[in-house]
N, C-alpha and C. Protein backbone atom coordinates (compact mmCIF):
# COMPACT_ATOMS: atom_id res chain seq x y z
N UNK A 1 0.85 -1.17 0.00
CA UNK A 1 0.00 0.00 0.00
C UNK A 1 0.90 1.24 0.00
N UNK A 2 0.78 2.05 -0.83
CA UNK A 2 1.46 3.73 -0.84
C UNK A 2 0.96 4.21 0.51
N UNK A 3 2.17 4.98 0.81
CA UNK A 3 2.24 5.82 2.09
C UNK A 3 2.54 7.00 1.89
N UNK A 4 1.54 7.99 2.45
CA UNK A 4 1.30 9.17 2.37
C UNK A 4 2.58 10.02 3.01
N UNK A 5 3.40 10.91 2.82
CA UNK A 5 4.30 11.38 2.57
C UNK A 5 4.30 12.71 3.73
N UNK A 6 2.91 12.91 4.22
CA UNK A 6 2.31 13.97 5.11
C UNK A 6 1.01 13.25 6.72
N UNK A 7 0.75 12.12 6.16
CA UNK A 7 0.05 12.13 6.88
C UNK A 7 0.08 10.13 7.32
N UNK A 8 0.71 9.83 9.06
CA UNK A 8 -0.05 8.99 9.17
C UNK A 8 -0.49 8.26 9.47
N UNK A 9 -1.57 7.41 8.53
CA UNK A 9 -2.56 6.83 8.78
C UNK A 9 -2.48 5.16 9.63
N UNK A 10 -1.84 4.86 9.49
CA UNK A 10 -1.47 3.39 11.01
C UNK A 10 -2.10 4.21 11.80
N UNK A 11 -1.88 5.43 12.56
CA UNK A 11 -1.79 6.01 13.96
C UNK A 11 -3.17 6.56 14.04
N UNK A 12 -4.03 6.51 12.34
CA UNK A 12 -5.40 7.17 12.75
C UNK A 12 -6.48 6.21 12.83
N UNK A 13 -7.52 6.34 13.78
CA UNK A 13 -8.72 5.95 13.81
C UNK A 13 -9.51 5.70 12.63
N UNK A 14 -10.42 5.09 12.74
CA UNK A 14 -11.64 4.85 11.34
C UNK A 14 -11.90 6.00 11.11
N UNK A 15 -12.58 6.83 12.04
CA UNK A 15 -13.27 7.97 12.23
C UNK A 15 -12.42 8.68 11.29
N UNK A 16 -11.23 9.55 12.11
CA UNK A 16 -10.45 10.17 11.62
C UNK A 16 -10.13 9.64 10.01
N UNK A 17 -9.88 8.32 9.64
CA UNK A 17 -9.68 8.74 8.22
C UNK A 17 -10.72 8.65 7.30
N UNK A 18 -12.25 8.57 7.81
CA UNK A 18 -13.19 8.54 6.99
C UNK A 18 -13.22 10.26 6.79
N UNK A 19 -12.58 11.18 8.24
CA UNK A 19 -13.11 12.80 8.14
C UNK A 19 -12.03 13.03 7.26
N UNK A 20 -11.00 12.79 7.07
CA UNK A 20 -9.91 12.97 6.02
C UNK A 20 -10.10 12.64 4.60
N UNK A 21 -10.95 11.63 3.94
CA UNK A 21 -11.35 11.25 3.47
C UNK A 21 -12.21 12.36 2.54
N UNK A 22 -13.58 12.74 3.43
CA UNK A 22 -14.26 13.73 3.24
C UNK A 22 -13.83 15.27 3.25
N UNK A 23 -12.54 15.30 3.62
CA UNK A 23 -12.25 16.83 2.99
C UNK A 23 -11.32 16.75 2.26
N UNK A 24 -10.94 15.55 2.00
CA UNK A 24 -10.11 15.08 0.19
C UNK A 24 -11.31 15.23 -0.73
N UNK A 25 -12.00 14.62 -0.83
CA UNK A 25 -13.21 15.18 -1.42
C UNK A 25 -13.44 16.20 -1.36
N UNK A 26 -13.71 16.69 -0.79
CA UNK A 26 -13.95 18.37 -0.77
C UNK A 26 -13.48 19.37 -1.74
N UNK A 27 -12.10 18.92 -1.22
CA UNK A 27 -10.74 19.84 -1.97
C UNK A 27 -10.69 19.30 -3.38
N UNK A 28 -10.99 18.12 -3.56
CA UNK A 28 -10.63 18.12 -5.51
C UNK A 28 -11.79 18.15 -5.58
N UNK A 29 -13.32 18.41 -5.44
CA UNK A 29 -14.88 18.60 -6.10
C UNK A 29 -14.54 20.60 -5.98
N UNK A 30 -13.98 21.18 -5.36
CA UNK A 30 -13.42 22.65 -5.15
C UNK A 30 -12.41 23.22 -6.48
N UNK A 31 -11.48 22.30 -6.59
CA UNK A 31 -10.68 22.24 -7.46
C UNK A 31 -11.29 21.86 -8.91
N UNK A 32 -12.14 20.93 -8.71
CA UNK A 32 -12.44 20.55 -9.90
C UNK A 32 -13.70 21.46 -10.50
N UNK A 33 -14.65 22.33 -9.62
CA UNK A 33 -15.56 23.28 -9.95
C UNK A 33 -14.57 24.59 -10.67
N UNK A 34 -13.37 24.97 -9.77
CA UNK A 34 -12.70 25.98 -9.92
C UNK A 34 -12.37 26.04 -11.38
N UNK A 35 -11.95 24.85 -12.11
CA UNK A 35 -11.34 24.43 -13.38
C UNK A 35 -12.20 24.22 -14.46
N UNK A 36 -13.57 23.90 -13.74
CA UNK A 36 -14.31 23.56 -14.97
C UNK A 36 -15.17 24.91 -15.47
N UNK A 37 -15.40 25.94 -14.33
CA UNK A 37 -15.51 27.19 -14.60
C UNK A 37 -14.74 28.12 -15.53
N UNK A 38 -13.17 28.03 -15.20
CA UNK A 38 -12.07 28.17 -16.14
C UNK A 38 -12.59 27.72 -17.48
N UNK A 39 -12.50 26.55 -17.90
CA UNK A 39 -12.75 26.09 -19.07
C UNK A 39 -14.58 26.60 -18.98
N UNK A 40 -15.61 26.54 -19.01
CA UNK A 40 -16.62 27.09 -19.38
C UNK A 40 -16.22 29.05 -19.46
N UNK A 41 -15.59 29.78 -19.00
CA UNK A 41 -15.23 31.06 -19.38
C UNK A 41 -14.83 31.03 -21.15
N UNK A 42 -13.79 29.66 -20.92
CA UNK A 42 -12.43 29.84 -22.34
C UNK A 42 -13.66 29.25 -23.27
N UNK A 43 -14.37 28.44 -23.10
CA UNK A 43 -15.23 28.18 -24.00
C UNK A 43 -16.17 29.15 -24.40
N UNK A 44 -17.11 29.88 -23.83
CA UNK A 44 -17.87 30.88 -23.82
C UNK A 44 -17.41 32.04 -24.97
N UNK A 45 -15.60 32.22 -24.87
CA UNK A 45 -15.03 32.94 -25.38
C UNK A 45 -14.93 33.34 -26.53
N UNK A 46 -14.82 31.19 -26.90
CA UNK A 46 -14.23 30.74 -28.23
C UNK A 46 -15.65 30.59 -28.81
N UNK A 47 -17.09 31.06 -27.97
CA UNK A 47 -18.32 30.78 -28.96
C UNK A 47 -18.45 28.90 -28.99
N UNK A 48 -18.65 28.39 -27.61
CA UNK A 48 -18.52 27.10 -27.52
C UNK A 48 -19.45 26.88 -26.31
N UNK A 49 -20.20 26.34 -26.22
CA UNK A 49 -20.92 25.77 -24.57
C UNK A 49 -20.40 24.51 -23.92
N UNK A 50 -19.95 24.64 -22.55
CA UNK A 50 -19.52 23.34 -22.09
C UNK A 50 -20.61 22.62 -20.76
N UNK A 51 -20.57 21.57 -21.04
CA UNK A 51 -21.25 20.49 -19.93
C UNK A 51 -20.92 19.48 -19.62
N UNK A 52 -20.78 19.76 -18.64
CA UNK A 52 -19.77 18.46 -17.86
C UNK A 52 -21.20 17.46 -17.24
N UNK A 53 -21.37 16.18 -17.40
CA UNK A 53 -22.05 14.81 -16.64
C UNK A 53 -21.68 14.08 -16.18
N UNK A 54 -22.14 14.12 -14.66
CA UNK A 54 -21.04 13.17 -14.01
C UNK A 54 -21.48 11.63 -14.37
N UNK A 55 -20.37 10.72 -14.64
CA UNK A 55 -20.35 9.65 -14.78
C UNK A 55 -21.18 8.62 -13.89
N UNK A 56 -22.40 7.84 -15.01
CA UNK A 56 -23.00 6.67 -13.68
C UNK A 56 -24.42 7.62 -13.31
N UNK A 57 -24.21 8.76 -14.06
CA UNK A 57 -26.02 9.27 -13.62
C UNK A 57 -26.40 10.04 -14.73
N UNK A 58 -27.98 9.78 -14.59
CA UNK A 58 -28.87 9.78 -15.57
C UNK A 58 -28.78 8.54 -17.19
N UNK A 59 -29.18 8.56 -17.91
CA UNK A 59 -28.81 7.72 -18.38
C UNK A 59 -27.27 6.94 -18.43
N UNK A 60 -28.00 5.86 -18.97
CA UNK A 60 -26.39 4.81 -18.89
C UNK A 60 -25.97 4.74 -20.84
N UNK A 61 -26.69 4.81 -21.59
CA UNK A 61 -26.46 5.15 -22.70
C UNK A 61 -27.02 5.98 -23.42
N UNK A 62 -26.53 6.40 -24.66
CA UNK A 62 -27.21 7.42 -25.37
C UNK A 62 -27.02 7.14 -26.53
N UNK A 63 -28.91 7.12 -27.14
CA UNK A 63 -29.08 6.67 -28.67
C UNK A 63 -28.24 8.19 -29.73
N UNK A 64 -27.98 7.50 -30.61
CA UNK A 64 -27.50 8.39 -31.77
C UNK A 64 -28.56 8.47 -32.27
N UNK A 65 -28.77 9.83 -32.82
CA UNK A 65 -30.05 10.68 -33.69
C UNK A 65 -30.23 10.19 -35.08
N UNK A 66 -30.87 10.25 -35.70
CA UNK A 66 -30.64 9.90 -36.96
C UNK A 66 -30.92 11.38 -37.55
N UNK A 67 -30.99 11.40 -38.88
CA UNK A 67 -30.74 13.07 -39.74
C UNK A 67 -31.75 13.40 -39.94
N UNK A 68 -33.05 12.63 -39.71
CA UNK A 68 -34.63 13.30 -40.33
C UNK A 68 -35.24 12.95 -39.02
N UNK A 69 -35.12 12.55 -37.88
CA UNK A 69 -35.72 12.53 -36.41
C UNK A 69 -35.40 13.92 -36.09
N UNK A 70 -37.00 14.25 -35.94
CA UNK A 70 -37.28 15.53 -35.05
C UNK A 70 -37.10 15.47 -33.59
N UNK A 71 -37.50 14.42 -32.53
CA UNK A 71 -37.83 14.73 -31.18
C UNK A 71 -37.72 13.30 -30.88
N UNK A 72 -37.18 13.73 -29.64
CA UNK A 72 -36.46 12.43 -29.14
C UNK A 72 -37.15 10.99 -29.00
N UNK A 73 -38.33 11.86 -28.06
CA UNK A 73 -39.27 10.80 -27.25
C UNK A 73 -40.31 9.99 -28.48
N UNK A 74 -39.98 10.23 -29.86
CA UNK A 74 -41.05 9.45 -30.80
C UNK A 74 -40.37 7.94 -30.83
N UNK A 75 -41.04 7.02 -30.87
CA UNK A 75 -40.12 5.41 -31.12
C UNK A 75 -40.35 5.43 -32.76
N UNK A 76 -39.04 5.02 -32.78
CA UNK A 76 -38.45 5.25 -34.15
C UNK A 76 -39.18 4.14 -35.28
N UNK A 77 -39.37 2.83 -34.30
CA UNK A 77 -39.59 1.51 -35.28
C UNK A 77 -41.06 2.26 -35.88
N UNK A 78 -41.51 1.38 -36.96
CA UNK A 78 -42.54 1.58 -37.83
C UNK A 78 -43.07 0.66 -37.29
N UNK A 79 -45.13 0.76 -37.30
CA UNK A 79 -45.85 -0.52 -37.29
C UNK A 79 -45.88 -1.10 -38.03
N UNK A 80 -46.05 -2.69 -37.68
CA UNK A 80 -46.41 -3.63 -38.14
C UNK A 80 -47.90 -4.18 -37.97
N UNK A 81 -48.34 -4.26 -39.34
CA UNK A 81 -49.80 -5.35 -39.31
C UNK A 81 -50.09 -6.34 -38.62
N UNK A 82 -51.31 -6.40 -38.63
CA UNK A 82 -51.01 -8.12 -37.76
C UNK A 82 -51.05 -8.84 -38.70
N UNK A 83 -50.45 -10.00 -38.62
CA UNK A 83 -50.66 -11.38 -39.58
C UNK A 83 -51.53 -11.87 -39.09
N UNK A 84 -51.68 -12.82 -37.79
CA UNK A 84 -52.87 -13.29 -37.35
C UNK A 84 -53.90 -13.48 -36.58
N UNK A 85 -54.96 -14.12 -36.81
CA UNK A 85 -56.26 -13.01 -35.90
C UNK A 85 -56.69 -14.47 -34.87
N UNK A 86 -56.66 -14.00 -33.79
CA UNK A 86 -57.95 -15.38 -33.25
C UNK A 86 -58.93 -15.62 -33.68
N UNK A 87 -59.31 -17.05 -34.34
CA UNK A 87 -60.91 -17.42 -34.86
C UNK A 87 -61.99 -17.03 -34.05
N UNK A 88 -61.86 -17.11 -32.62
CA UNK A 88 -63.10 -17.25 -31.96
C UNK A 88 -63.46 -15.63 -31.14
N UNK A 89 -62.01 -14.75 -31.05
CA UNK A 89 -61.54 -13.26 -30.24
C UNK A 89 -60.86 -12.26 -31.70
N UNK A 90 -62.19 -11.64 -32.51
CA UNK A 90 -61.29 -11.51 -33.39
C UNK A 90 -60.48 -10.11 -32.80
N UNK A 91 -60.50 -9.34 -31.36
CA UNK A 91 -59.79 -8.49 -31.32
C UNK A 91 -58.39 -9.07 -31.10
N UNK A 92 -58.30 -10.31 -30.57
CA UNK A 92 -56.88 -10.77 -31.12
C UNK A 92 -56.08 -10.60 -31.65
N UNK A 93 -54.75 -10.25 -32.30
CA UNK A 93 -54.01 -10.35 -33.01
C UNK A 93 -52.62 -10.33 -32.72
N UNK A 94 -51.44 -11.24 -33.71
CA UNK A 94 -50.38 -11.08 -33.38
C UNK A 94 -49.67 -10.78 -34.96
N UNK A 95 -48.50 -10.30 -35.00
CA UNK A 95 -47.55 -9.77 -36.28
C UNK A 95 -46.37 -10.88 -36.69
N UNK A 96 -46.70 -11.81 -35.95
CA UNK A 96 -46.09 -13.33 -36.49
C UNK A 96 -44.53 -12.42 -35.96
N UNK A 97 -44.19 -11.47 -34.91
CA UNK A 97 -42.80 -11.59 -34.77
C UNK A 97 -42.85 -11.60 -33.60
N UNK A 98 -41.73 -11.98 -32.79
CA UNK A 98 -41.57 -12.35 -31.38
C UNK A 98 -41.78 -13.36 -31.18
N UNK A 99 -42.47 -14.10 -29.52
CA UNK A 99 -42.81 -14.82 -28.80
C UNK A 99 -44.51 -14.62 -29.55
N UNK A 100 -44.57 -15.96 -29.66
CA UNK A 100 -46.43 -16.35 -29.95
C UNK A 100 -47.24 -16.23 -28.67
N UNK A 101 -47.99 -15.34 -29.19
CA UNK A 101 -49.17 -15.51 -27.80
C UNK A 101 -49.69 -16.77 -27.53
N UNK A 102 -50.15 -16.80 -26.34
CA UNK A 102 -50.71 -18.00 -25.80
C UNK A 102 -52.03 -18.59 -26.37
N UNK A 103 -52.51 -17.40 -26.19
CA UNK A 103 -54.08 -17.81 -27.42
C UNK A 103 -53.85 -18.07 -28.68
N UNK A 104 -52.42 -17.99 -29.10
CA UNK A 104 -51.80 -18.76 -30.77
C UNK A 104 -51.58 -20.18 -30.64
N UNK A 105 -50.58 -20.66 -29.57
CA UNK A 105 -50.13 -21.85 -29.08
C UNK A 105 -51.33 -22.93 -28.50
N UNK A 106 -52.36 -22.04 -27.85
CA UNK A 106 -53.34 -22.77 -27.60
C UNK A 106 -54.40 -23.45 -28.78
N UNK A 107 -54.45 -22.75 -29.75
CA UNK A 107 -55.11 -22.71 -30.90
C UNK A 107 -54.23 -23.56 -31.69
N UNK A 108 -53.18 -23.66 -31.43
CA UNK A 108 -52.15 -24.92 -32.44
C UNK A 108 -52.64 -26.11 -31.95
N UNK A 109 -52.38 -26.12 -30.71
CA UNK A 109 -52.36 -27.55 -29.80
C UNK A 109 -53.92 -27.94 -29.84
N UNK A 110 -55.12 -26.97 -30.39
CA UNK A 110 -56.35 -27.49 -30.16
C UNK A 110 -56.55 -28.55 -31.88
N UNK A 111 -55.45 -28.09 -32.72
CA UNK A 111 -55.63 -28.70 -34.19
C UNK A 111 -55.97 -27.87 -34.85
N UNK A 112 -56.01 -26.50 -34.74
CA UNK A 112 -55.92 -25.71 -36.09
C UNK A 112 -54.57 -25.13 -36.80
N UNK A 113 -54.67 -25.00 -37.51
CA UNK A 113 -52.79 -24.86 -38.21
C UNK A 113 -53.09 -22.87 -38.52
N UNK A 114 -51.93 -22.90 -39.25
CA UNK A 114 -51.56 -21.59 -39.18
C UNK A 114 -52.54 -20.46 -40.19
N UNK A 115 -52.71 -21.57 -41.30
CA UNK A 115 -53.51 -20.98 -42.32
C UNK A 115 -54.68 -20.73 -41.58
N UNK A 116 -55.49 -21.21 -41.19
CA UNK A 116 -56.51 -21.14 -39.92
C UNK A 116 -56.65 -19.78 -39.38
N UNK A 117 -55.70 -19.06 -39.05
CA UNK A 117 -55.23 -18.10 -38.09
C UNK A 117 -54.51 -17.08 -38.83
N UNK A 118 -54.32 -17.06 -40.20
CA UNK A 118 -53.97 -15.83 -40.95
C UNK A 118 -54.99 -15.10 -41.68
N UNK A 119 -54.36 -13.91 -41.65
CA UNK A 119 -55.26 -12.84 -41.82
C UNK A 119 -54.96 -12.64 -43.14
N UNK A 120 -56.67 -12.88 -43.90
CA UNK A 120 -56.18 -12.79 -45.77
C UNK A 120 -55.89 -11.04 -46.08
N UNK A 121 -54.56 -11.17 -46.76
CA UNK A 121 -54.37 -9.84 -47.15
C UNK A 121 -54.92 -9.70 -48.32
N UNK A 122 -55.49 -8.23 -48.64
CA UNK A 122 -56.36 -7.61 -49.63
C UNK A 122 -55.85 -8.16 -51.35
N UNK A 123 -56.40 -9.00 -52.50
CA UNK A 123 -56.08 -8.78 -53.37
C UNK A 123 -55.34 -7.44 -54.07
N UNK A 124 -54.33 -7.35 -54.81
CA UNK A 124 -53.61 -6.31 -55.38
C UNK A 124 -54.65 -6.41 -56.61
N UNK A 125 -54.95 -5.02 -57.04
CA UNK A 125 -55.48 -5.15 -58.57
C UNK A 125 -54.56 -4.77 -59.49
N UNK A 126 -54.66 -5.00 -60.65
CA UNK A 126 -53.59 -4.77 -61.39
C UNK A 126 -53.92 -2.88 -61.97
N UNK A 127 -52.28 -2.67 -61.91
CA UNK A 127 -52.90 -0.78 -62.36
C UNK A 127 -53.25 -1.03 -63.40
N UNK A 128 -54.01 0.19 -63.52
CA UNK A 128 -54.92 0.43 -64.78
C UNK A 128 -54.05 0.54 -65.66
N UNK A 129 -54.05 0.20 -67.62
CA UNK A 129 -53.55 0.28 -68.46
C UNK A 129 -53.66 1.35 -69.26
């Protein structure tokens, strides 16, 4: 273990070096306001804004923007249709991605198959000529 050069610690109590402790802290969160003020002045100067976040709070990651997203809080994915409907609940439905609902699995295991349980999509007409 490094030995402090000023102060020591064999000869101090818990106490005592937890209060030592806390005005080491002190002195570099002092130091470190003093400096980051410094640099927010030199920035200000140069036509620059600075913000410092302390590490470990508020988020833990941060999504990258894309170039045509307006606002943060919209979810980006697009909907999906449903593929298939319950025969008997038609507010049912699932998009055939993920985990199958239970009322899908139940409906397998009762003997109906999948075709059973898909949702006919609309004939395409052909464009006009």
């Amino acid at each position: 273990m490094a030995r402090s050069p000023n102060v020591e610690l064999e000869g101090m109590s818990d106490a005592q070096i937890r209060e030592l402790i806390e005005h080491a802290r002190g002195v570099i969160g002092e130091r470190f306001s003093s400096r980051v003020d410094e640099w927010r002045t030199l920035a200000h100067e140069a036509g620059y804004e600075l913000t410092v976040t302390k590490l470990g709070v508020g988020e833990t990651r941060r999504r990258r923007r894309r170039s045509g997203d307006t606002s943060e809080g919209d979810d980006k994915r697009r909907e999906v249709a449903p593929k298939y409907r319950h025969p008997d609940n038609p507010s049912q439905t699932w998009t055939g991605r993920g985990r199958e609902p239970k009322w899908y699995t139940d409906q397998l295991a009762k003997g109906r198959t999948r075709d059973d349980m898909l949702i006919s999509q609309p004939e395409m007409s052909a464009p006009p000529a």
